[in-house]
Protein backbone atom coordinates (compact mmCIF):
# COMPACT_ATOMS: atom_id res chain seq x y z
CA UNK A 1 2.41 -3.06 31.66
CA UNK A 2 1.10 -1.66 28.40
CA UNK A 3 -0.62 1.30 27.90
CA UNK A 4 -3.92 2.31 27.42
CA UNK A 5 -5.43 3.88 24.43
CA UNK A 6 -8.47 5.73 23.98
CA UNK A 7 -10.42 6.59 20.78
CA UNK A 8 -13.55 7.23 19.51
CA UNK A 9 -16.08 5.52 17.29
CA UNK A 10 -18.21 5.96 15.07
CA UNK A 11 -21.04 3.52 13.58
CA UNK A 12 -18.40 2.60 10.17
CA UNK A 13 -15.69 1.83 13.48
CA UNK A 14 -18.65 0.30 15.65
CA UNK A 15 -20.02 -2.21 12.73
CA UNK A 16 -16.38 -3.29 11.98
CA UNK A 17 -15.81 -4.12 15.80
CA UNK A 18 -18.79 -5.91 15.95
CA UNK A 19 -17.54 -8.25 12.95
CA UNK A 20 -14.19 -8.66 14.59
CA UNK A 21 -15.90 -9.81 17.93
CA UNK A 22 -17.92 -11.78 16.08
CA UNK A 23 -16.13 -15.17 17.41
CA UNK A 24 -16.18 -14.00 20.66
CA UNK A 25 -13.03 -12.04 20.93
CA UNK A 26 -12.86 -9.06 23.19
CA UNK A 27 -12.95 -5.60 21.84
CA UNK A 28 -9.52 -5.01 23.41
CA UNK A 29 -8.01 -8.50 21.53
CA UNK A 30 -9.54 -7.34 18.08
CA UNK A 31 -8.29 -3.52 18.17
CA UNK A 32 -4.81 -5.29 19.15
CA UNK A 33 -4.86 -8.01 16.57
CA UNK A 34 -6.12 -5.33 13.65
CA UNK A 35 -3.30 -2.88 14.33
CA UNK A 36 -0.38 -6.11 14.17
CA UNK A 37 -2.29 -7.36 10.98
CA UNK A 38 -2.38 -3.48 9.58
CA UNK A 39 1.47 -3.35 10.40
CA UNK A 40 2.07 -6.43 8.78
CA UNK A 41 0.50 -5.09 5.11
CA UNK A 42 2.05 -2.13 5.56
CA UNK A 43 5.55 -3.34 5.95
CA UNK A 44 4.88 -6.02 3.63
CA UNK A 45 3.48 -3.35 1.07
CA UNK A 46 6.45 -0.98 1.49
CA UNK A 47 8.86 -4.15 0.64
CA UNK A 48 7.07 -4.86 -2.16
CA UNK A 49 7.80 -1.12 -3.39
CA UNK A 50 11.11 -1.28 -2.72
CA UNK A 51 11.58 -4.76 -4.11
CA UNK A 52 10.02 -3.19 -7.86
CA UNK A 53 12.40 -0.14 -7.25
CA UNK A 54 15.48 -2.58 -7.02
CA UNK A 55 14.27 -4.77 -10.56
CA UNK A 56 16.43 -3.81 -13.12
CA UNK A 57 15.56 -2.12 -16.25
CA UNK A 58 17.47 -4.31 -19.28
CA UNK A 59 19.10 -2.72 -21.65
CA UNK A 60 17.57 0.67 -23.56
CA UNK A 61 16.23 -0.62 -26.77
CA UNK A 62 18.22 2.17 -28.67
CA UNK A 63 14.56 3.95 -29.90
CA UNK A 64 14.75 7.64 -29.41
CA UNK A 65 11.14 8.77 -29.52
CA UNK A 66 12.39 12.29 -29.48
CA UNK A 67 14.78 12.23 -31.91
CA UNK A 68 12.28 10.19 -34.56
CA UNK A 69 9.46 12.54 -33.90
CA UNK A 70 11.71 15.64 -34.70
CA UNK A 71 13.16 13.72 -37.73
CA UNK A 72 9.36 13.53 -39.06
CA UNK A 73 8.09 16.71 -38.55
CA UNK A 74 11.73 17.66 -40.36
CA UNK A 75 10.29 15.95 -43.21
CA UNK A 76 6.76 17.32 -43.08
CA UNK A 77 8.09 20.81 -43.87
């Protein structure tokens, strides 16, 4: 059996239950079916982050900002 789980609302929670019961679904089927969805975006997001982490780079373009902006202000002296 699953457990139970208690929480309280408040009329943000309240308005966004009543739009999710809106086709007739019980309270207790829309709190269930908005935590799998949440848990789906949130997995989905974090393997979308970790997908951009893994892109490579390319190659450096061989520009070193540093080195050309300390080459200038050699010259402005």
């Amino acid at each position: 059996m699953a457990d139970t789980i208690t929480f309280r609302t408040d009329s943000e929670t309240e308005h966004a239950l009543d739009v999710l019961t809106n086709d007739g679904s019980s309270r207790s089927a829309a709190i269930r079916q908005a935590v799998l969805e949440a848990a789906v975006r949130r997995e989905r997001a974090a393997e979308m982050r970790r997908a951009v982490l893994r892109m490579p780079l390319g190659e450096p373009d061989g520009v070193n900002i540093a080195e050309e902006i300390s080459a200038a202000r050699e010259e402005e002296r």
